[in-house]
Protein backbone atom coordinates (compact mmCIF):
# COMPACT_ATOMS: atom_id res chain seq x y z
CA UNK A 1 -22.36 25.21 -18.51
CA UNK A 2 -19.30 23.78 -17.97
CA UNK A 3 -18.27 22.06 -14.41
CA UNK A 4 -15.17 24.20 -12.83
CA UNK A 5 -11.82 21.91 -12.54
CA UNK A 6 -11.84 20.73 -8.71
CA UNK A 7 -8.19 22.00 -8.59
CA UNK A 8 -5.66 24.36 -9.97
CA UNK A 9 -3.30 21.83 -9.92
CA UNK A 10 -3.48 18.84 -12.19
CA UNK A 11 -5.88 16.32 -11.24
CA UNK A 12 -4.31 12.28 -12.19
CA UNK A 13 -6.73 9.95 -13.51
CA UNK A 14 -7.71 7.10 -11.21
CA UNK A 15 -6.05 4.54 -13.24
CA UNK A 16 -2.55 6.08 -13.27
CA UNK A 17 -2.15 6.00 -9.60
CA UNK A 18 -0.15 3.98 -7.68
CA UNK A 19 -1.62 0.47 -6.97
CA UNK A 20 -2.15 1.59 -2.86
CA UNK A 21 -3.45 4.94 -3.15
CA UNK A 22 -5.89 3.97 -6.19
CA UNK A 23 -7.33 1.11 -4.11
CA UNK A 24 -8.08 3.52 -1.61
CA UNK A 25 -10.09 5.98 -3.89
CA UNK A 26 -11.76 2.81 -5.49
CA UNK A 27 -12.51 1.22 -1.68
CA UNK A 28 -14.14 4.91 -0.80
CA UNK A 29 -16.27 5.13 -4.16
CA UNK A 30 -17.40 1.94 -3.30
CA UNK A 31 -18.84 2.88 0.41
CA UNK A 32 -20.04 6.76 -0.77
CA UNK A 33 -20.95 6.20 -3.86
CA UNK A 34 -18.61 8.92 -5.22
CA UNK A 35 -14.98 9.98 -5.17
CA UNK A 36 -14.29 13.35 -2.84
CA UNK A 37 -12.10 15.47 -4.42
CA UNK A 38 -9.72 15.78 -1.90
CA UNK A 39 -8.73 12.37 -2.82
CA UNK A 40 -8.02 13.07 -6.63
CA UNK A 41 -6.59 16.56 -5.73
CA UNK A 42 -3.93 15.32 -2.91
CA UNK A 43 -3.22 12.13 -5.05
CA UNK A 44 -1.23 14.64 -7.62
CA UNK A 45 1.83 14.24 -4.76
CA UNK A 46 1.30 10.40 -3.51
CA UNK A 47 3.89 10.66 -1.31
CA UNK A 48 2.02 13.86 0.81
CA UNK A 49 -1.45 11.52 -0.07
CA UNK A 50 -0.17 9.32 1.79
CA UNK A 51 1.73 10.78 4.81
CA UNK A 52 -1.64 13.40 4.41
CA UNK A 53 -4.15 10.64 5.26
CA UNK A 54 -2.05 8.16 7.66
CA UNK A 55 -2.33 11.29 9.78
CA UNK A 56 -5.82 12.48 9.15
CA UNK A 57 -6.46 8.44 10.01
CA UNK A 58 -4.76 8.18 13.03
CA UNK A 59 -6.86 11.46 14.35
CA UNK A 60 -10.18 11.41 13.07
CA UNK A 61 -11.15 7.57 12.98
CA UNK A 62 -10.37 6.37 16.93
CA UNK A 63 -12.61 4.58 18.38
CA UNK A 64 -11.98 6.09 22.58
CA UNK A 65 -12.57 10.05 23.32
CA UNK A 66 -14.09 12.49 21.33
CA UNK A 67 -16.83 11.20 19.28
CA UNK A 68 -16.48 10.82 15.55
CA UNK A 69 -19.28 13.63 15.68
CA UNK A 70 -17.17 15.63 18.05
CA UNK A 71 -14.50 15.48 16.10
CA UNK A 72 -16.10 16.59 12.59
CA UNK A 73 -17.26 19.72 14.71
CA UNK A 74 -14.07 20.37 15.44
CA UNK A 75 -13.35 20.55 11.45
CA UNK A 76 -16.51 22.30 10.80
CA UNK A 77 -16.05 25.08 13.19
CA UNK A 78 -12.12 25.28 12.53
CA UNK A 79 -12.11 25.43 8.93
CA UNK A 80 -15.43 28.34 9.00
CA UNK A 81 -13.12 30.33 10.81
CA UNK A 82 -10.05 29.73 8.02
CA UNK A 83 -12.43 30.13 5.30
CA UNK A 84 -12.51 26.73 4.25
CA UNK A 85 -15.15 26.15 1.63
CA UNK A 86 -14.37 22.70 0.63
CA UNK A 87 -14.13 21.46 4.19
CA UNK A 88 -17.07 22.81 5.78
CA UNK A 89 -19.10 21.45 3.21
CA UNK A 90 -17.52 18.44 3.08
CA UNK A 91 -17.26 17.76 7.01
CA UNK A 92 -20.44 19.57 7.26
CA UNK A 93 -21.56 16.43 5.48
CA UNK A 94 -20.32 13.97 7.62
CA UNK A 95 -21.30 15.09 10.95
CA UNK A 96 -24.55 15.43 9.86
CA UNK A 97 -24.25 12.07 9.25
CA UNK A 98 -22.99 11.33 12.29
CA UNK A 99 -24.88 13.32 14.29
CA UNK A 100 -27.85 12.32 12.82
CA UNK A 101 -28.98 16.12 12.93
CA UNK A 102 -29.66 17.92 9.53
CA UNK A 103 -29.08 21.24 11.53
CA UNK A 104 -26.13 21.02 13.51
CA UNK A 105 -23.40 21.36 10.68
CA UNK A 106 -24.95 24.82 9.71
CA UNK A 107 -25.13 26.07 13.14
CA UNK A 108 -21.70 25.00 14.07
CA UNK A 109 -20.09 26.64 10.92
CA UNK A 110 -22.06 29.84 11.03
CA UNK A 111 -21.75 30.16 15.04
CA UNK A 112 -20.96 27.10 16.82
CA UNK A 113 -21.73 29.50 20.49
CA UNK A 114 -25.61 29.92 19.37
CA UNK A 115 -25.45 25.85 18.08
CA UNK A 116 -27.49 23.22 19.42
CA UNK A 117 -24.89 21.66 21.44
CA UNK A 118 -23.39 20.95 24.76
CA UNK A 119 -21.45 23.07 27.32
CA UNK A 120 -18.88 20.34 26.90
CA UNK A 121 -19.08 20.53 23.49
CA UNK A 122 -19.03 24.68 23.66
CA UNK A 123 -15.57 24.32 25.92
CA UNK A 124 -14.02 22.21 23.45
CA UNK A 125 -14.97 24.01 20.08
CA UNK A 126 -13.95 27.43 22.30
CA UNK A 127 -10.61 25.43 22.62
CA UNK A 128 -10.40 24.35 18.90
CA UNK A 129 -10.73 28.04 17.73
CA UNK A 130 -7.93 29.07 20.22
CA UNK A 131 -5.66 26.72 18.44
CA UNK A 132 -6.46 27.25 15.34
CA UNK A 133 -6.16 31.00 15.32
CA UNK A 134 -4.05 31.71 18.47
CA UNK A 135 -2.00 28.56 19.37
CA UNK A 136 0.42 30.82 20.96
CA UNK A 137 -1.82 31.63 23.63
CA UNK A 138 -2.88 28.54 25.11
CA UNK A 139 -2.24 28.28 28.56
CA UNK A 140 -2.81 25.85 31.29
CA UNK A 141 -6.20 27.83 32.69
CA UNK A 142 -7.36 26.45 28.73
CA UNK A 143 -6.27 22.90 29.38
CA UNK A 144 -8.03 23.24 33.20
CA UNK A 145 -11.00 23.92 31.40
CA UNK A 146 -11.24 21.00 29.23
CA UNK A 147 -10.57 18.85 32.07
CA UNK A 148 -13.35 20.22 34.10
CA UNK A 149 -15.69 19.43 31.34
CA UNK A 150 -14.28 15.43 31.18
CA UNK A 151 -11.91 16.21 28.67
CA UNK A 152 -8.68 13.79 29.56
CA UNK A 153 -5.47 14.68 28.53
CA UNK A 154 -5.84 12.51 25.52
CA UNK A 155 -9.08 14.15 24.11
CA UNK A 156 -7.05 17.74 24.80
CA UNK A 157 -3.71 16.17 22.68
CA UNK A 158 -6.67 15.56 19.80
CA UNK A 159 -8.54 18.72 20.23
CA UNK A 160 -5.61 20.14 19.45
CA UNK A 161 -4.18 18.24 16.83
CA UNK A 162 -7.15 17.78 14.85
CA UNK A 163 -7.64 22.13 14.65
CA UNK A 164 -3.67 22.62 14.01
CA UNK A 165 -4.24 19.59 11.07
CA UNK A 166 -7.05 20.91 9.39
CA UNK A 167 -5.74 24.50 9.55
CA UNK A 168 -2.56 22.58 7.57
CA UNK A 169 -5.37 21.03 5.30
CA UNK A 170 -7.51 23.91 5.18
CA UNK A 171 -4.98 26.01 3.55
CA UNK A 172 -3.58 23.65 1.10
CA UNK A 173 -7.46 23.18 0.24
CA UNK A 174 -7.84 27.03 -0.59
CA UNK A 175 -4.46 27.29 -2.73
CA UNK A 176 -5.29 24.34 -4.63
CA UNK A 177 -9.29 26.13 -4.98
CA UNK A 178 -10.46 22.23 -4.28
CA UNK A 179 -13.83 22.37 -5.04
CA UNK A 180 -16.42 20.56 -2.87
CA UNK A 181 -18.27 17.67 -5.01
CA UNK A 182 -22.36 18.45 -5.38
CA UNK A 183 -23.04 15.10 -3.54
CA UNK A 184 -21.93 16.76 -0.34
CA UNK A 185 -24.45 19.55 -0.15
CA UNK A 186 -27.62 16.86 0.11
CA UNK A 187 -25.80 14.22 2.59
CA UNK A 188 -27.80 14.05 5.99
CA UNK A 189 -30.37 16.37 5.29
C-alpha cells in the first residue's frame, strides 16, 4: 500500500529550499529524529514559512506564563474543536511529552472538562474555546475570570493569541489535507 501525499499542494524537496528555512528542517530532524510535515508542507510558500513560524515562535516557546504544557493544551483542545487532525495528533504529541502524562492529550482533545487537569487549567481551556469559536463574545466578566485563577494580563494576551493562531493554522492544515507523520501517534506514551 502506498503512503498518502502529506499535502495537496506540492511538497519541495529538502535540498531545494532556501539556505534558512532548510537549516531549520535539518536542525529539527536532527533533535526528533524526523521531519513533521508541517515543515515540508508550509515550506512550499517560504515567505508564509517563515512569517508562519516567527509567530508560532514568539507564542509557543516563552519561557514566563503559561507552561509549554499549558500552552500545547491550548492547541490540543482548540484544534479538536476545528477538526484539526494533523494538529491534535501532532500537539497531542508534544504535551504528552511535556506533561509527562500518556493520558492527558486524549482527554483534553476528546473533552478537556472531564480531563485530568486543573480548575486553572479548566478556566483557561474554557477561555481558549471562547476564542476560538466565539471571539466576538468575549467580554471583560471572561478576562475577570482568568485573573481570578492567576492568569495576568500577559498569559490572557497568549491564551488568546495562541487559539486565534492555531484556528489560522488549523484551517490552512485541513485545506492543504496535511497529514500527521506515524512517529507522532507513539511519542509519550
Amino acid at each position: 500500500m502506498t503512503q498518502p501525499a502529506i499535502s495537496r499542494f506540492p511538497v519541495p524537496e529538502i535540498d531545494a529550499l532556501p539556505d534558512d528555512i532548510r537549516e531549520r528542517i535539518l536542525a529539527v530532524q536532527e533533535k526528533s529524529g524526523f521531519v513533521p510535515n508541517v515543515f515540508l508542507t508550509l515550506a512550499h510558500r517560504p515567505d508564509e514559512f517563515r512569517a508562519f513560524f516567527a509567530y508560532h515562535d514568539a507564542l509557543m516557546n516563552k519561557a514566563d506564563g503559561l507552561t509549554k504544557a499549558e500552552r500545547e493544551m491550548i492547541v490540543v483542545a482548540t484544534s479538536n474543536a476545528n477538526q484539526c487532525q494533523y494538529c491534535v495528533v501532532a500537539h497531542g504529541a508534544i504535551l504528552r511529552v511535556r506533561a509527562k502524562n500518556p493520558l492527558i492529550a486524549d482527554q483534553v482533545a476528546v473533552n478537556y472538562r472531564k480531563a485530568d487537569i486543573t480548575p486553572r487549567q479548566r478556566a483557561m481551556l474554557d477561555f481558549a474555546m471562547k476564542v476560538s469559536a466565539r471571539a466576538y463574545e468575549v467580554r471583560d466578566d471572561d478576562i475577570a475570570t482568568l485573573h481570578e485563577h492567576g492568569f495576568s494580563e500577559d498569559d490572557t494576551w497568549d491564551i488568546a493569541a495562541i487559539a486565534a493562531f492555531f484556528g489560522m493554522s488549523n484551517r490552512l492544515a485541513n485545506v492543504t489535507s496535511m497529514r500527521p507523520n506515524d512517529e507522532f501517534y507513539a511519542m509519550g506514551r
